[in-house]
Protein backbone atom coordinates (compact mmCIF):
# COMPACT_ATOMS: atom_id res chain seq x y z
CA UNK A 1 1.66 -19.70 -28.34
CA UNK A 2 4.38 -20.64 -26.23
CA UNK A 3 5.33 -17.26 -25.01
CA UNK A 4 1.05 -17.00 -24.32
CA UNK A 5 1.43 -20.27 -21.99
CA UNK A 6 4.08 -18.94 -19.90
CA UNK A 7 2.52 -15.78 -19.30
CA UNK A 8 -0.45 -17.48 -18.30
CA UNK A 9 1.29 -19.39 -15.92
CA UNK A 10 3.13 -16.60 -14.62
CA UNK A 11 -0.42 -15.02 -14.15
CA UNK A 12 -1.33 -18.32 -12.11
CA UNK A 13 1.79 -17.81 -9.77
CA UNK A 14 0.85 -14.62 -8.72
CA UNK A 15 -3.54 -15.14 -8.66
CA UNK A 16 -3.77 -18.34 -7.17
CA UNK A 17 -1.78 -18.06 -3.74
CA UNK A 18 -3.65 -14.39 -3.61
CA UNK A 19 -6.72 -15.37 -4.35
CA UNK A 20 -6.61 -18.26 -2.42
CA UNK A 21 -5.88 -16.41 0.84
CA UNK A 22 -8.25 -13.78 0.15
CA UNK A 23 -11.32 -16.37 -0.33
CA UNK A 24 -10.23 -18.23 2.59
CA UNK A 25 -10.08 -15.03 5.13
CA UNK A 26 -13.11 -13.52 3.71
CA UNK A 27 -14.59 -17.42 3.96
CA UNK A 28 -13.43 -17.37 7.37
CA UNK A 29 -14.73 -13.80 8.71
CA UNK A 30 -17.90 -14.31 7.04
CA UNK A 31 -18.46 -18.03 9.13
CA UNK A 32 -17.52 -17.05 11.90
CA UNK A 33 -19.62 -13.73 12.06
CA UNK A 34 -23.00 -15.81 10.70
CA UNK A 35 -21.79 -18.38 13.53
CA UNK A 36 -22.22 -15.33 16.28
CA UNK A 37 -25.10 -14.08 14.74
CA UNK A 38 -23.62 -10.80 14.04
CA UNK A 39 -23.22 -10.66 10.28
CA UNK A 40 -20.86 -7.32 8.94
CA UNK A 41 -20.08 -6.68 12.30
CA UNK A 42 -16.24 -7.57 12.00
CA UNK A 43 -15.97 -9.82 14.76
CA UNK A 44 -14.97 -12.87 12.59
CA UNK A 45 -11.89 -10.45 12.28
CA UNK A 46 -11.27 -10.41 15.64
CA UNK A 47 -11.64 -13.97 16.47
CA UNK A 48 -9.58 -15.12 13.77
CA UNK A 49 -6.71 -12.75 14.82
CA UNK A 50 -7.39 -13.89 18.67
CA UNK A 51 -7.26 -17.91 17.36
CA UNK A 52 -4.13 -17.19 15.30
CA UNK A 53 -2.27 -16.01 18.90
CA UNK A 54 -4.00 -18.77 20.85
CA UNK A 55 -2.20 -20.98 18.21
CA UNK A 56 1.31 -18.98 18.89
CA UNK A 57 0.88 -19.32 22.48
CA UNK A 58 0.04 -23.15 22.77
CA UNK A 59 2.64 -23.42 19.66
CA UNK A 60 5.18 -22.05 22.40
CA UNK A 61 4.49 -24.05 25.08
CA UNK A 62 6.14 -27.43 26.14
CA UNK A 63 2.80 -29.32 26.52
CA UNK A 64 1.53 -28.52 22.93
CA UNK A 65 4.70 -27.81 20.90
CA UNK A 66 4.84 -31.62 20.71
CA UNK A 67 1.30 -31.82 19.03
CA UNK A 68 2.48 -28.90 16.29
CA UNK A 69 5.38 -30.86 15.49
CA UNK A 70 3.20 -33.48 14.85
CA UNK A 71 1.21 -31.98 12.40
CA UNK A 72 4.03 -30.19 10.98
CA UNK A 73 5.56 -33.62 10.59
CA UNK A 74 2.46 -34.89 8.96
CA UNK A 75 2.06 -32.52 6.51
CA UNK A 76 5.54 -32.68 5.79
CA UNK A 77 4.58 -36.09 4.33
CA UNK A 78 1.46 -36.07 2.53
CA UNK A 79 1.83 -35.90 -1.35
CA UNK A 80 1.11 -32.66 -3.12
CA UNK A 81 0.38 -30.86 0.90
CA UNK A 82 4.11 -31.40 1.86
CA UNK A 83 4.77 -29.28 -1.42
CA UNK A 84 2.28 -26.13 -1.06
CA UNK A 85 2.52 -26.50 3.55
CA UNK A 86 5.97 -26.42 3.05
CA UNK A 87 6.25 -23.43 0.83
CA UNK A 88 3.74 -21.41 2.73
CA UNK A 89 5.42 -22.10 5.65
CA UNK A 90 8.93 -21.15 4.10
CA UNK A 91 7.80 -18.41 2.78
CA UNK A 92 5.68 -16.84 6.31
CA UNK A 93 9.10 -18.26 7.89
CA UNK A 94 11.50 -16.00 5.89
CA UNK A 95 9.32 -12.73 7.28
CA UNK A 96 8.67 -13.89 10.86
CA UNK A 97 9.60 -16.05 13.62
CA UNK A 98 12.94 -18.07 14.87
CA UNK A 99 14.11 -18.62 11.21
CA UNK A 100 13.80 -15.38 9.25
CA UNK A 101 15.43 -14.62 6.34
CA UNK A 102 15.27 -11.36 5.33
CA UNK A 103 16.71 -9.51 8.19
CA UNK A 104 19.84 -8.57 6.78
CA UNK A 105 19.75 -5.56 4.01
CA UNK A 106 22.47 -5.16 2.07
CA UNK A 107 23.73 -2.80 -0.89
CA UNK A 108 24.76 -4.56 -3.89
CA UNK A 109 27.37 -3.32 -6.58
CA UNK A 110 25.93 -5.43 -9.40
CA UNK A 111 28.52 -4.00 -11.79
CA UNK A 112 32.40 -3.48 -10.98
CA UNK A 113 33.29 0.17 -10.95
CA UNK A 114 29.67 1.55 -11.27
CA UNK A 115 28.32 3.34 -8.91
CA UNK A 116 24.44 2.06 -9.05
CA UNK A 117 23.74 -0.27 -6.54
CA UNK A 118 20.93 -2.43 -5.93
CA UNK A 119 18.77 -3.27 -2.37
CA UNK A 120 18.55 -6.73 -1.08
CA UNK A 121 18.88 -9.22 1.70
CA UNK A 122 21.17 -11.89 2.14
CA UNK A 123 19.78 -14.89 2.98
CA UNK A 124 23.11 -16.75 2.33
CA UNK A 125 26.92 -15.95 4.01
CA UNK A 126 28.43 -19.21 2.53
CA UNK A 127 27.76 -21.13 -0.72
CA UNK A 128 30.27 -23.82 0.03
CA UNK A 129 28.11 -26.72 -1.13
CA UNK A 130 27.94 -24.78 -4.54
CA UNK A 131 31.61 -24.83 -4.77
CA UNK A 132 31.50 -20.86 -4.40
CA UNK A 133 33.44 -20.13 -1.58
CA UNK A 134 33.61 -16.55 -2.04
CA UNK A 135 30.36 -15.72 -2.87
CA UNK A 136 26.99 -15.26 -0.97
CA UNK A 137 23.18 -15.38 -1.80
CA UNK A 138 21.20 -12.04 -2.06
CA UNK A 139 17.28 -11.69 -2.27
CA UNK A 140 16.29 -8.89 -4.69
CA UNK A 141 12.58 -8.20 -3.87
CA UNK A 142 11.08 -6.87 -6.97
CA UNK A 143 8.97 -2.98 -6.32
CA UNK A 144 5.37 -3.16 -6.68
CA UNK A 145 5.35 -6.96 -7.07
CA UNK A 146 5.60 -9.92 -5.14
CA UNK A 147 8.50 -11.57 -6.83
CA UNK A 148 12.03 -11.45 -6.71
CA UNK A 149 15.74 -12.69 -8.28
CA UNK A 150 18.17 -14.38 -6.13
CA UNK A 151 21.63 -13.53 -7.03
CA UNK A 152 24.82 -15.16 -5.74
CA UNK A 153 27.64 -12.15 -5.91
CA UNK A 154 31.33 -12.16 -4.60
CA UNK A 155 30.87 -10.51 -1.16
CA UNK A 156 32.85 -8.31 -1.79
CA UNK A 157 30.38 -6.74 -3.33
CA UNK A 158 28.20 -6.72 -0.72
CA UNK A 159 27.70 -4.00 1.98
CA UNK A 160 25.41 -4.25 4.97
CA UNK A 161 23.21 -1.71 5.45
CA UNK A 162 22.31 -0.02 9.17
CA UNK A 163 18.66 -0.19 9.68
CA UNK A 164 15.41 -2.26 10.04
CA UNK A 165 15.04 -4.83 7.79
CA UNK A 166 10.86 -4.05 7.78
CA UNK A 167 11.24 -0.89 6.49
CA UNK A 168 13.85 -1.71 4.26
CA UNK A 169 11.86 -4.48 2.67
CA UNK A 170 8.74 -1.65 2.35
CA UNK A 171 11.13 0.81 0.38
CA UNK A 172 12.07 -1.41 -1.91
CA UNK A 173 8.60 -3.31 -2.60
CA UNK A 174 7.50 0.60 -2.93
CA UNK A 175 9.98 1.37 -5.58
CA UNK A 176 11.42 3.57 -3.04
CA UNK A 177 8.33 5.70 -2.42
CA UNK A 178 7.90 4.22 1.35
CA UNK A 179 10.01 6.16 3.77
């Protein structure tokens, strides 16, 4: 029963947050194309992808940067919102913007003297306030799922790898079937 609970769980972690953003874009593209009058027509599509760059824009700007912070700030606070805004926004953070995470592929010798390696990303070059001084964080993204192991390795285990991140990130999450 226990092991049935977990996997059920588990199963939560990956519907929810998926179904969730499904509802609310198909929510949103519906409304806004009953709103124009133009039901099936696609142009909720559009004007959601024109808002979101509005957003960016004014986000960028002096003027209205201080009103985003703001909110950010606010949500930041609220009980259980500061816990899911703040993960969403971690999680959009580590693929885009200022703050990204996983622009840095590396190849990972996982055991000493083998020669399989593994693809990741560090997202860590020190670990100092672990105590691990010679060691660094690596993001395995998992194929054909969206989930993932964080490992902390010796670096010298770790090897950069030439390229773009992007498509590095779509080779792995295609088990290697992207090119």
């Amino acid at each position: 029963m226990k092991r049935l609970t977990q996997y059920f769980f588990k199963g939560l972690l990956i519907v929810v947050p998926l179904a969730l953003t499904l509802f609310v874009l198909y929510t949103l593209f519906v409304r806004i194309d009953s709103l124009l009058g133009m039901e099936r027509t696609g142009l909720g599509l559009l004007v959601v992808v024109a808002a979101t760059t509005a957003i960016g824009f004014f986000a960028s700007h002096f003027v209205t940067r201080h009103l985003f912070v703001l909110v950010d700030r606010l949500f930041a606070r609220l009980p259980l919102v500061k816990m899911l805004y703040g993960a969403i926004r971690d999680l959009v953070g580590a693929f885009v913007g200022d703050r990204r995470s996983f622009d840095k592929p590396v190849l990972v010798e996982i055991v000493p003297g083998s020669e399989a390696r593994v693809i990741g990303f560090l997202t860590r070059d020190e670990l100092d306030q672990f105590g691990l001084r010679d060691h660094v964080a690596v993001y395995l993204p998992q194929s054909y799922n969206f989930a993932g192991n964080l490992l902390v390795v010796p670096r010298e285990r770790v090897t950069r790898l030439a390229g773009d991140s992007a498509r590095t990130m779509a080779f792995v999450v295609s088990g290697g079937v992207s090119t």
